[in-house]
N, C-alpha and C. Protein backbone atom coordinates (compact mmCIF):
# COMPACT_ATOMS: atom_id res chain seq x y z
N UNK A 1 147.21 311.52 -27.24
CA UNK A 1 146.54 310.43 -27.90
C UNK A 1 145.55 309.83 -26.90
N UNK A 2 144.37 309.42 -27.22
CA UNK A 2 143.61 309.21 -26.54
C UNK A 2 144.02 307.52 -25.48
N UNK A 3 143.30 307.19 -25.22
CA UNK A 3 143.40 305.73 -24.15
C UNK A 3 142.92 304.82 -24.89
N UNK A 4 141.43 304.73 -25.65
CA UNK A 4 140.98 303.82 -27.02
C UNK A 4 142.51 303.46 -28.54
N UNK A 5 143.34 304.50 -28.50
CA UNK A 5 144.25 304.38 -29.35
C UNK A 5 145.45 303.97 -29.73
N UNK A 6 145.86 303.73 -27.95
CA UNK A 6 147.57 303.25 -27.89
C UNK A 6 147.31 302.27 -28.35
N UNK A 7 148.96 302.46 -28.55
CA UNK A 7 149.35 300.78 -29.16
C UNK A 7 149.06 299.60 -27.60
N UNK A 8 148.69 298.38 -27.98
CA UNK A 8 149.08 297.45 -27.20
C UNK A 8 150.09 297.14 -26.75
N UNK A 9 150.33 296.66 -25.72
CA UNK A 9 151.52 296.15 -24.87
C UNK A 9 151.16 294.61 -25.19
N UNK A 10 152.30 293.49 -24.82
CA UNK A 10 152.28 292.08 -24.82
C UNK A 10 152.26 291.54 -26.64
N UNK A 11 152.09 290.14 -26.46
CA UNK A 11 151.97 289.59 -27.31
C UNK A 11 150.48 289.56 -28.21
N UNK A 12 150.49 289.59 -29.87
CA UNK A 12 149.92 289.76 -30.61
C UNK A 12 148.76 288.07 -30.50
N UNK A 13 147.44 288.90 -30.67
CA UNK A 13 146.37 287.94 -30.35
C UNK A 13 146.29 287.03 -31.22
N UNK A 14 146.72 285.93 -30.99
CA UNK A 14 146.86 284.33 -32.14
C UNK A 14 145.17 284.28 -33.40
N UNK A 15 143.99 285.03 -32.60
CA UNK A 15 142.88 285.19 -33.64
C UNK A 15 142.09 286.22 -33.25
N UNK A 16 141.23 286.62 -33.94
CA UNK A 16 140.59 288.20 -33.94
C UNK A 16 139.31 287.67 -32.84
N UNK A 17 139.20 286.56 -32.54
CA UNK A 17 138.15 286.60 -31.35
C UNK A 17 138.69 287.03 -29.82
N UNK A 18 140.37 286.46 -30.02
CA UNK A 18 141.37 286.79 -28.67
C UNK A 18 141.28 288.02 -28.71
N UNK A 19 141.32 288.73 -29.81
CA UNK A 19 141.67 290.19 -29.63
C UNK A 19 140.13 290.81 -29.24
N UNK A 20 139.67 290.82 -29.45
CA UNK A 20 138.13 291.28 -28.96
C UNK A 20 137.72 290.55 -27.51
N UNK A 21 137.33 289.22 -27.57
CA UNK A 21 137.19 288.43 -26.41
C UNK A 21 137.73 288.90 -25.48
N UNK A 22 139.20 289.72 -25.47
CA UNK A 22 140.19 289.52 -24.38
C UNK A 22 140.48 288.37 -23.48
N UNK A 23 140.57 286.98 -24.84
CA UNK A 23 141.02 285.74 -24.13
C UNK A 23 142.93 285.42 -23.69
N UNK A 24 143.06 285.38 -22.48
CA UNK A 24 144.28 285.18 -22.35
C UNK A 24 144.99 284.10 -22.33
N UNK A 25 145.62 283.54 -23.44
CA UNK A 25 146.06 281.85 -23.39
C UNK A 25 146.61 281.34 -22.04
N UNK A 26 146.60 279.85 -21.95
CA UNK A 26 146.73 279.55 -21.13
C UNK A 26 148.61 279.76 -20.96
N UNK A 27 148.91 279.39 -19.78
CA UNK A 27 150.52 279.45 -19.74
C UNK A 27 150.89 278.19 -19.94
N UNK A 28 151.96 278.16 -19.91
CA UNK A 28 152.89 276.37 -20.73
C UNK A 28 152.74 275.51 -19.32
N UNK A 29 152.76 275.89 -17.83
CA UNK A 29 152.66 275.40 -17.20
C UNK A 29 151.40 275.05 -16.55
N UNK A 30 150.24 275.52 -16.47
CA UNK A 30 148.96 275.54 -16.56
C UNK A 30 148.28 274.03 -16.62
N UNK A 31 147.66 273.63 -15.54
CA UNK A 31 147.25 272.33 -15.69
C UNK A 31 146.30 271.84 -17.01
N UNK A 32 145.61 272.56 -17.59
CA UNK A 32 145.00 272.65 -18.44
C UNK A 32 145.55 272.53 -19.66
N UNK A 33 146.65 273.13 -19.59
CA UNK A 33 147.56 273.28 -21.05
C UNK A 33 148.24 272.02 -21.31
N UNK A 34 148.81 271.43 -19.97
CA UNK A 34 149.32 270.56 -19.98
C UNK A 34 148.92 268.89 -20.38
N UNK A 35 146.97 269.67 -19.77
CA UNK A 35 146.63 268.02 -20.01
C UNK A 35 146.22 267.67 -21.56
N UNK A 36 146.06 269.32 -21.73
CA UNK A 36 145.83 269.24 -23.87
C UNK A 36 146.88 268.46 -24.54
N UNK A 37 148.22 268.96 -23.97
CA UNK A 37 149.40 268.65 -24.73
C UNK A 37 149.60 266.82 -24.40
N UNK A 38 149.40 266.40 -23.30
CA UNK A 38 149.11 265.32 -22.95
C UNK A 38 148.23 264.46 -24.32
N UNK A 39 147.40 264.88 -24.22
CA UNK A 39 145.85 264.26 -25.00
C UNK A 39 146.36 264.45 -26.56
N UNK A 40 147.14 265.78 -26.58
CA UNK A 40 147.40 265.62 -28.29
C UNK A 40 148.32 264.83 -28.28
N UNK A 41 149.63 264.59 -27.36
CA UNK A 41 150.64 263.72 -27.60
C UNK A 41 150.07 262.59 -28.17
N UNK A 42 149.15 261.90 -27.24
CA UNK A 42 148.84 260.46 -27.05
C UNK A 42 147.95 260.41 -28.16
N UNK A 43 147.35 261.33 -28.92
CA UNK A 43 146.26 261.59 -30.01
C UNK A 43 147.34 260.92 -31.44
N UNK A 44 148.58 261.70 -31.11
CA UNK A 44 148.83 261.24 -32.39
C UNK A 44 150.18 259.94 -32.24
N UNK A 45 150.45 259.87 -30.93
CA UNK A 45 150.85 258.29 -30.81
C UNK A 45 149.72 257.06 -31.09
N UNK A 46 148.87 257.20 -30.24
CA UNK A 46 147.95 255.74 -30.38
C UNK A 46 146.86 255.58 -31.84
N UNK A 47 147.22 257.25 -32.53
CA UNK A 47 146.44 256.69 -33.80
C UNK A 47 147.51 256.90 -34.88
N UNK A 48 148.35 257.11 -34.90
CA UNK A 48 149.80 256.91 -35.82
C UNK A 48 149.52 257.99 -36.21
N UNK A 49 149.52 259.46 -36.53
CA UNK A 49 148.83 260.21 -37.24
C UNK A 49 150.26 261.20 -37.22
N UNK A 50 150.26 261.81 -38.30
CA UNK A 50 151.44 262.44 -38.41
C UNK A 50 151.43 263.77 -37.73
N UNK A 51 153.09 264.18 -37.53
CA UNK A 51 153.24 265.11 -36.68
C UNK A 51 153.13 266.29 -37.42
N UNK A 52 152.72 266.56 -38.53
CA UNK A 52 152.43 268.04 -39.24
C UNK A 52 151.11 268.24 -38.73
N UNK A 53 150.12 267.10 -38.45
CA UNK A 53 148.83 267.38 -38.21
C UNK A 53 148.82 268.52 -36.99
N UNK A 54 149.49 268.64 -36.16
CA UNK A 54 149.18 269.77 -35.59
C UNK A 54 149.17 271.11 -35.95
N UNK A 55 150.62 271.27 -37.33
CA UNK A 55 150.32 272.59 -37.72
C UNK A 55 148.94 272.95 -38.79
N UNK A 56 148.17 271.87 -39.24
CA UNK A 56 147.17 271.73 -40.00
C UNK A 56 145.83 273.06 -39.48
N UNK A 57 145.55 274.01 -40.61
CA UNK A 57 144.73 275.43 -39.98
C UNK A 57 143.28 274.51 -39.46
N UNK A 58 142.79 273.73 -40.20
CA UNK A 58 141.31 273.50 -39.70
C UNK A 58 141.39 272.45 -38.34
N UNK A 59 142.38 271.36 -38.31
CA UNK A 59 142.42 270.88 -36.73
C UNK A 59 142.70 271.69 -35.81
N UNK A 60 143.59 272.98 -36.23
CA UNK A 60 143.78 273.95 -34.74
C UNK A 60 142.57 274.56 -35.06
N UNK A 61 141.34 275.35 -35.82
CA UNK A 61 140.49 276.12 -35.68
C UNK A 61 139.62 275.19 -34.88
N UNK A 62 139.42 273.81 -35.48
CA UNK A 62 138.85 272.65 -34.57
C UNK A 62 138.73 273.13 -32.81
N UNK A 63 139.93 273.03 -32.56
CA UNK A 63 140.25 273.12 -31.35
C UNK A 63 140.04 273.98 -30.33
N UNK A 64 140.43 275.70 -31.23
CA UNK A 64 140.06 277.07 -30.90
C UNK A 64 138.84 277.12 -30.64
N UNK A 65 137.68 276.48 -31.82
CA UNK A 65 136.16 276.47 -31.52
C UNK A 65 135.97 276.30 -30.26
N UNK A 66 136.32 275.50 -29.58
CA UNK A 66 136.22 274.50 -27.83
C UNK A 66 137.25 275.35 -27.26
N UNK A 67 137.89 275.78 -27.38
CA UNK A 67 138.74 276.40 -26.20
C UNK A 67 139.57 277.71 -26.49
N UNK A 68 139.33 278.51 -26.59
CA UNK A 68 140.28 279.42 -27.24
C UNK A 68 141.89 279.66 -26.59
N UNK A 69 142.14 279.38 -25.65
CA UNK A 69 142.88 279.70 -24.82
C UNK A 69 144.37 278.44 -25.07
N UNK A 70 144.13 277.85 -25.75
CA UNK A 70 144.99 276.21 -25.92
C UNK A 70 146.12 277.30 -26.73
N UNK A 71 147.70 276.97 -26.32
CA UNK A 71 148.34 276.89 -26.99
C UNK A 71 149.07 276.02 -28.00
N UNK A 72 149.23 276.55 -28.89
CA UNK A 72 149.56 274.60 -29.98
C UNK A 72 150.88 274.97 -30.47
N UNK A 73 151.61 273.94 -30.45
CA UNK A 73 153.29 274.07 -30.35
C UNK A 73 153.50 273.53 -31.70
N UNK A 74 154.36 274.07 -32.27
CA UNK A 74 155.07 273.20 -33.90
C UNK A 74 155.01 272.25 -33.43
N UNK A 75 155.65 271.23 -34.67
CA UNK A 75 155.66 270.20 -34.76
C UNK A 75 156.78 270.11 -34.27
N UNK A 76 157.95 270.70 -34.54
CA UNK A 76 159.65 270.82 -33.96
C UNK A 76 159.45 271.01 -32.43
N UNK A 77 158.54 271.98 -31.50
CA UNK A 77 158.67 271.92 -30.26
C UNK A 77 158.28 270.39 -29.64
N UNK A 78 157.26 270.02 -31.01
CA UNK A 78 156.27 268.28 -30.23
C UNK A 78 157.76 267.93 -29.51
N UNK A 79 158.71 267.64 -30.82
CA UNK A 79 159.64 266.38 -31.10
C UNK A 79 160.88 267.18 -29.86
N UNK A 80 161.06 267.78 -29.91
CA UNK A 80 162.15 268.51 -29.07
C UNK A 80 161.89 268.99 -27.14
N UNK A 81 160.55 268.55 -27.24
CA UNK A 81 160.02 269.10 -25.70
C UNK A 81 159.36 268.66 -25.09
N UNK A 82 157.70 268.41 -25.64
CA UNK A 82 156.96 267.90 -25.37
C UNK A 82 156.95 266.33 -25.28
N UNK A 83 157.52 265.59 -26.34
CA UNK A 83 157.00 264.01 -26.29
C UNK A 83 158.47 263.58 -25.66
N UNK A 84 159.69 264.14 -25.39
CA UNK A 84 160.63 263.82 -24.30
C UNK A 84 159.43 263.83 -23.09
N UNK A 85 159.58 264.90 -22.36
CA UNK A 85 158.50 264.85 -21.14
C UNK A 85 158.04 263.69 -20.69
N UNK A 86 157.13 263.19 -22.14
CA UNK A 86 155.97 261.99 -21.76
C UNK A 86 156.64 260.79 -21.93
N UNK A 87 157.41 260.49 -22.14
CA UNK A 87 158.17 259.23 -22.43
C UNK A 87 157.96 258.74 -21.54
N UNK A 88 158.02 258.75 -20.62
CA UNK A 88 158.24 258.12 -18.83
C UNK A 88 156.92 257.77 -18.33
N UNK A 89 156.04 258.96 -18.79
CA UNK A 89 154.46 258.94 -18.16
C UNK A 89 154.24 257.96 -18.94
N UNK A 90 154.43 257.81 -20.67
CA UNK A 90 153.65 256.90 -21.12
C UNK A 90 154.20 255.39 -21.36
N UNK A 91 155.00 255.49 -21.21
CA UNK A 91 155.90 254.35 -21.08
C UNK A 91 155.75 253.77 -19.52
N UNK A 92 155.21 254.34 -18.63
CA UNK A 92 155.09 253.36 -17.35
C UNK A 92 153.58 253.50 -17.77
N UNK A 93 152.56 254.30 -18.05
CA UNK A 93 151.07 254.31 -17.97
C UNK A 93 150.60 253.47 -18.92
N UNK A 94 150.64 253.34 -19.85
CA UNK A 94 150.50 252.73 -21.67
C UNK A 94 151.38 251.49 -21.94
N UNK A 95 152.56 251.51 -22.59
CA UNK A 95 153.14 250.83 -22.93
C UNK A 95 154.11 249.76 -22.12
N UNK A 96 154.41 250.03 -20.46
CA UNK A 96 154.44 248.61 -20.59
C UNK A 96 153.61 247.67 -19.79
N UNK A 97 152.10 248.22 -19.79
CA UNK A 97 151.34 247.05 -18.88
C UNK A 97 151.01 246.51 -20.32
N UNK A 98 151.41 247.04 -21.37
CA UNK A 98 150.50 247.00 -22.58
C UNK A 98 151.25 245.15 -23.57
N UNK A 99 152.50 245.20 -22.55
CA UNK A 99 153.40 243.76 -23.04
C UNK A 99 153.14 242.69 -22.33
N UNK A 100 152.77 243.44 -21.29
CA UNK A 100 152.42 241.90 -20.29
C UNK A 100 151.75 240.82 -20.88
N UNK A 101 150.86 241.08 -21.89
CA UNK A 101 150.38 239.85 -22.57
C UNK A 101 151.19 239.25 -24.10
N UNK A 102 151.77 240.75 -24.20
CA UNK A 102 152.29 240.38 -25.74
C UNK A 102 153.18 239.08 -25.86
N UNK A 103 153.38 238.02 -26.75
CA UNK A 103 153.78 237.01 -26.58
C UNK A 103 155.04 236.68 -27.97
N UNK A 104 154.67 237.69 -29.22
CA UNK A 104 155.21 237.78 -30.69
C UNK A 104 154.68 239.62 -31.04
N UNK A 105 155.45 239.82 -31.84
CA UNK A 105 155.40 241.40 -32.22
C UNK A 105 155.79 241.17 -33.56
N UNK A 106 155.47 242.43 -34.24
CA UNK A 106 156.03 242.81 -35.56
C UNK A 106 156.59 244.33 -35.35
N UNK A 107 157.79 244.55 -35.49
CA UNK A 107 158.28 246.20 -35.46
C UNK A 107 158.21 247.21 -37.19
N UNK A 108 157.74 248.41 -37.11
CA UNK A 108 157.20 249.13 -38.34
C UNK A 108 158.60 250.09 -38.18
N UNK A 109 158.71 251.18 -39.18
CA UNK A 109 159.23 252.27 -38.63
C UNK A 109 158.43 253.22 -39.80
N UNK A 110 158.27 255.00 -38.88
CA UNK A 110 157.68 255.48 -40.19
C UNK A 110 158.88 256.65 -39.70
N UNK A 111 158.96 257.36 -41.29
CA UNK A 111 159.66 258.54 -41.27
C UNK A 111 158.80 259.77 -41.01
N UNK A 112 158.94 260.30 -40.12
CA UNK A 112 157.84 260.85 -39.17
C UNK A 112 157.90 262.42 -39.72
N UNK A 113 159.21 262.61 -39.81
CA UNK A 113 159.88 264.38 -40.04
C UNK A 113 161.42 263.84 -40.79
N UNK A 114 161.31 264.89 -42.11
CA UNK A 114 162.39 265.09 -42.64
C UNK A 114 163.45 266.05 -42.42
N UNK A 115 164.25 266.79 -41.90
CA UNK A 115 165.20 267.70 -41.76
C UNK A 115 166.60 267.64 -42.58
N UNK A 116 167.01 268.68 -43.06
CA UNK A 116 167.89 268.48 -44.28
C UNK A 116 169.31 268.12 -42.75
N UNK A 117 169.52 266.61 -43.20
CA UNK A 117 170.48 266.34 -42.30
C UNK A 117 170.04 265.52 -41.00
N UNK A 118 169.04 265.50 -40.86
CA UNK A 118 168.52 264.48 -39.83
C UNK A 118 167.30 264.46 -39.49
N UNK A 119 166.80 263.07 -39.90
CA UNK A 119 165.22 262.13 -39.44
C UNK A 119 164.68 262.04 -38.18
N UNK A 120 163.50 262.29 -38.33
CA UNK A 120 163.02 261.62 -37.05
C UNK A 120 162.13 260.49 -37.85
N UNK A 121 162.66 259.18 -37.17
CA UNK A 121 162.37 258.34 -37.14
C UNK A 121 160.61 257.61 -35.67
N UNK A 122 159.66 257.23 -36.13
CA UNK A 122 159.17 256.59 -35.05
C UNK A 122 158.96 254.82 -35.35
N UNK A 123 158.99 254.30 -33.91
CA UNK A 123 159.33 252.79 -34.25
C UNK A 123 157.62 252.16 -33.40
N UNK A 124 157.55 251.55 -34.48
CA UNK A 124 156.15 250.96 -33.83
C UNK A 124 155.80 249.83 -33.91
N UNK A 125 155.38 249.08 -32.64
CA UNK A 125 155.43 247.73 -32.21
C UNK A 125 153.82 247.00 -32.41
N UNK A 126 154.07 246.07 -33.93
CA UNK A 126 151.71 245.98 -34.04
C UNK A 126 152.14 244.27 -32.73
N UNK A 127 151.01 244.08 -32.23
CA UNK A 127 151.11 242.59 -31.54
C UNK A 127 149.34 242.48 -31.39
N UNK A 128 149.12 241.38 -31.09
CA UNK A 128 148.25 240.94 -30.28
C UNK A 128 148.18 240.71 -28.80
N UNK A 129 146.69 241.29 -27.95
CA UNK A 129 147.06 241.25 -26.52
C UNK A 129 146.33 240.10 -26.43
N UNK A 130 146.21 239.84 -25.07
CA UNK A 130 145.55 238.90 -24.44
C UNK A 130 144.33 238.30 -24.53
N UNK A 131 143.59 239.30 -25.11
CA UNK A 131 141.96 238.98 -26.07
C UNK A 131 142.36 238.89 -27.05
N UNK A 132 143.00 238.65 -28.24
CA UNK A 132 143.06 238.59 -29.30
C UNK A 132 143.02 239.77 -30.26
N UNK A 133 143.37 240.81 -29.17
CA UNK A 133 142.77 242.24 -30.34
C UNK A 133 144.56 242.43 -30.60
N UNK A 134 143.93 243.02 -32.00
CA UNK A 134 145.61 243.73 -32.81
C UNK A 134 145.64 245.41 -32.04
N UNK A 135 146.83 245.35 -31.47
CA UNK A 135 147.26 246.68 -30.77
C UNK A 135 148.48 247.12 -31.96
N UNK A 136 149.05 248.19 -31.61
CA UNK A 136 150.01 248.97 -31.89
C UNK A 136 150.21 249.93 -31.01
N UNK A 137 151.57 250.11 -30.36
CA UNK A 137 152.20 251.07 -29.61
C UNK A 137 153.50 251.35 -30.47
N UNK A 138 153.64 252.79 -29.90
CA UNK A 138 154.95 253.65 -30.50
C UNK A 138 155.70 253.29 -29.22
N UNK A 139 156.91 252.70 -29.47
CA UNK A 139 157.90 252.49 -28.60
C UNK A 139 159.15 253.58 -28.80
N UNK A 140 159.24 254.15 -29.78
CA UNK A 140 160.04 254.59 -29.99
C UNK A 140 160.51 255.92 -30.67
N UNK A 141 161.39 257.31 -30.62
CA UNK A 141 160.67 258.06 -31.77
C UNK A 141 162.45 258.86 -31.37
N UNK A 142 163.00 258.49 -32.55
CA UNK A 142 165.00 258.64 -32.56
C UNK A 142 165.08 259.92 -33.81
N UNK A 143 166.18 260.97 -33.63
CA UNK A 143 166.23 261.40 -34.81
C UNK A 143 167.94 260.62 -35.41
N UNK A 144 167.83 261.13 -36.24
CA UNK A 144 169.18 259.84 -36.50
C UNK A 144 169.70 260.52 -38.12
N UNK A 145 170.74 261.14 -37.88
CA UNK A 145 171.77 261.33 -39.30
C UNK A 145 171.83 260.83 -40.52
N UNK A 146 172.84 259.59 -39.62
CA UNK A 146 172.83 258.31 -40.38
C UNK A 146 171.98 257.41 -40.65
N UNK A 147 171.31 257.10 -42.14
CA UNK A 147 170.42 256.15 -41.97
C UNK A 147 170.69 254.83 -42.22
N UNK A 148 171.98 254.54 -42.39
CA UNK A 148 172.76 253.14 -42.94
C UNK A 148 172.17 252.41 -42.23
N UNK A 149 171.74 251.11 -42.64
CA UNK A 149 171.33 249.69 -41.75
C UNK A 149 172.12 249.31 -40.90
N UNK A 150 173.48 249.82 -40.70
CA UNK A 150 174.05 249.83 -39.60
C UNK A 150 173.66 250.47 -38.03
N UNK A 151 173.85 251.89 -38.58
CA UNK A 151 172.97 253.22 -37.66
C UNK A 151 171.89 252.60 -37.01
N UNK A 152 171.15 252.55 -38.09
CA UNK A 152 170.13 252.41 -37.70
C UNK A 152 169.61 251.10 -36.35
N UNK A 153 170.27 249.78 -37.08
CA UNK A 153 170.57 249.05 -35.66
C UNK A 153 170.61 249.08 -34.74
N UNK A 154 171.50 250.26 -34.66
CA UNK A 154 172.04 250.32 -32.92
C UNK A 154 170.89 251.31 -32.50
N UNK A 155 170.18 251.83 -32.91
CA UNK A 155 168.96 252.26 -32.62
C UNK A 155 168.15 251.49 -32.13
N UNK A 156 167.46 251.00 -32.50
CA UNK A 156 166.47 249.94 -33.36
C UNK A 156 166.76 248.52 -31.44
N UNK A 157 167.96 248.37 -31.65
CA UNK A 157 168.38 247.24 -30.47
C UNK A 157 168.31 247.73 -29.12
N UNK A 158 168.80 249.21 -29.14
CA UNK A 158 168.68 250.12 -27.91
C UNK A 158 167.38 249.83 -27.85
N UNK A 159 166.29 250.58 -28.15
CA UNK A 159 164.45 250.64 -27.84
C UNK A 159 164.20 249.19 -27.66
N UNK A 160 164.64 248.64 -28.29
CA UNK A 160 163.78 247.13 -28.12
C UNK A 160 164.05 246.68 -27.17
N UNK A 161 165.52 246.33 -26.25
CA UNK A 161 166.33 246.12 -25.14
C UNK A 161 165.32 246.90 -24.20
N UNK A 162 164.89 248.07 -24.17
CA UNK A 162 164.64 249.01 -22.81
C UNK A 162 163.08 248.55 -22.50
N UNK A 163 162.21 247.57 -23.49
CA UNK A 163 161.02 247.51 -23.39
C UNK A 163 161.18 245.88 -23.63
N UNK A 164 162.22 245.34 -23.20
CA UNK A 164 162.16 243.78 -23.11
C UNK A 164 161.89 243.35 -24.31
N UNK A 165 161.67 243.38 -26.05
CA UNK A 165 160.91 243.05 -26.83
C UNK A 165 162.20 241.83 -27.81
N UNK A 166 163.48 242.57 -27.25
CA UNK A 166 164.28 241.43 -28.30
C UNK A 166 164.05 239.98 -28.43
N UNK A 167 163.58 239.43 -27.43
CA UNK A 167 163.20 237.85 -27.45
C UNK A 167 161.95 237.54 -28.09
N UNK A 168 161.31 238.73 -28.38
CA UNK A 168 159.59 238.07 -28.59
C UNK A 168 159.50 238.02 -29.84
């Protein structure tokens, strides 16, 4: 069999420009990859935007246009991998220089992801800062079984406790 004919070795090219291009995605560890996953995290924290939007075909072709090489993770890896990770980064970077002025809050919750048997819940804090502008930060993002107003409480008191907000 000729050399033009074998089969390929590796993984199957995510679009027919990879396969021609010979673009090689980036790796999961890859500073580049990382700072995408970064930017989409915070893309769909600071504009509330739901977590299916990533599996959406025309925002990833969006994306492919500008970079071919981006890997884009379900929505199940976001919640299970990725936005653990950032909790820490964004929670010391974002959210809590972001209270120092807050003085009164209102807490939201949206049902973010359904799973037969357990929610992911995200909890979101609207306030006013120090200029008078209306903010909103995601403080919070629980999957949770039980949704009894009980359950849910002890949720709900945990996040608020870890970001100082029960008094405000």
């Amino acid at each position: 069999m000729s050399k033009e004919f074998q089969k390929r070795s590796g993984p199957t090219p995510s679009t027919i420009s990879n396969f021609f291009g010979h673009v090689t995605p980036y790796c999961k560890d890859d500073l580049i990859q990382k700072q995408f996953e970064e930017d989409l995290t915070l893309f769909i924290a600071k504009e509330l935007v739901s977590l299916s939007f990533v599996e959406v075909f025309f925002f990833r072709k969006l994306i492919l246009n500008q970079n071919l090489c981006f890997n884009f993770s379900s929505k199940r890896v976001l919640v299970n991998d990725i936005l653990p990770r950032m909790v820490e980064f964004t929670k010391d970077k974002y959210v809590s220089s972001s209270f120092e002025s807050c003085h009164s809050c209102i807490v939201f919750f949206n049902l973010w992801m359904f799973k037969a048997g357990m929610d992911t819940f995200v909890m979101i804090v609207h306030f006013l800062n120090a200029q008078w502008e209306p903010c909103h930060i995601i403080v919070g993002l629980f999957e949770i079984a039980d949704t009894t107003k009980s359950a849910m409480a002890l949720q709900v008191i945990d996040v608020l406790a870890k970001h100082g907000l029960i008094t405000r």
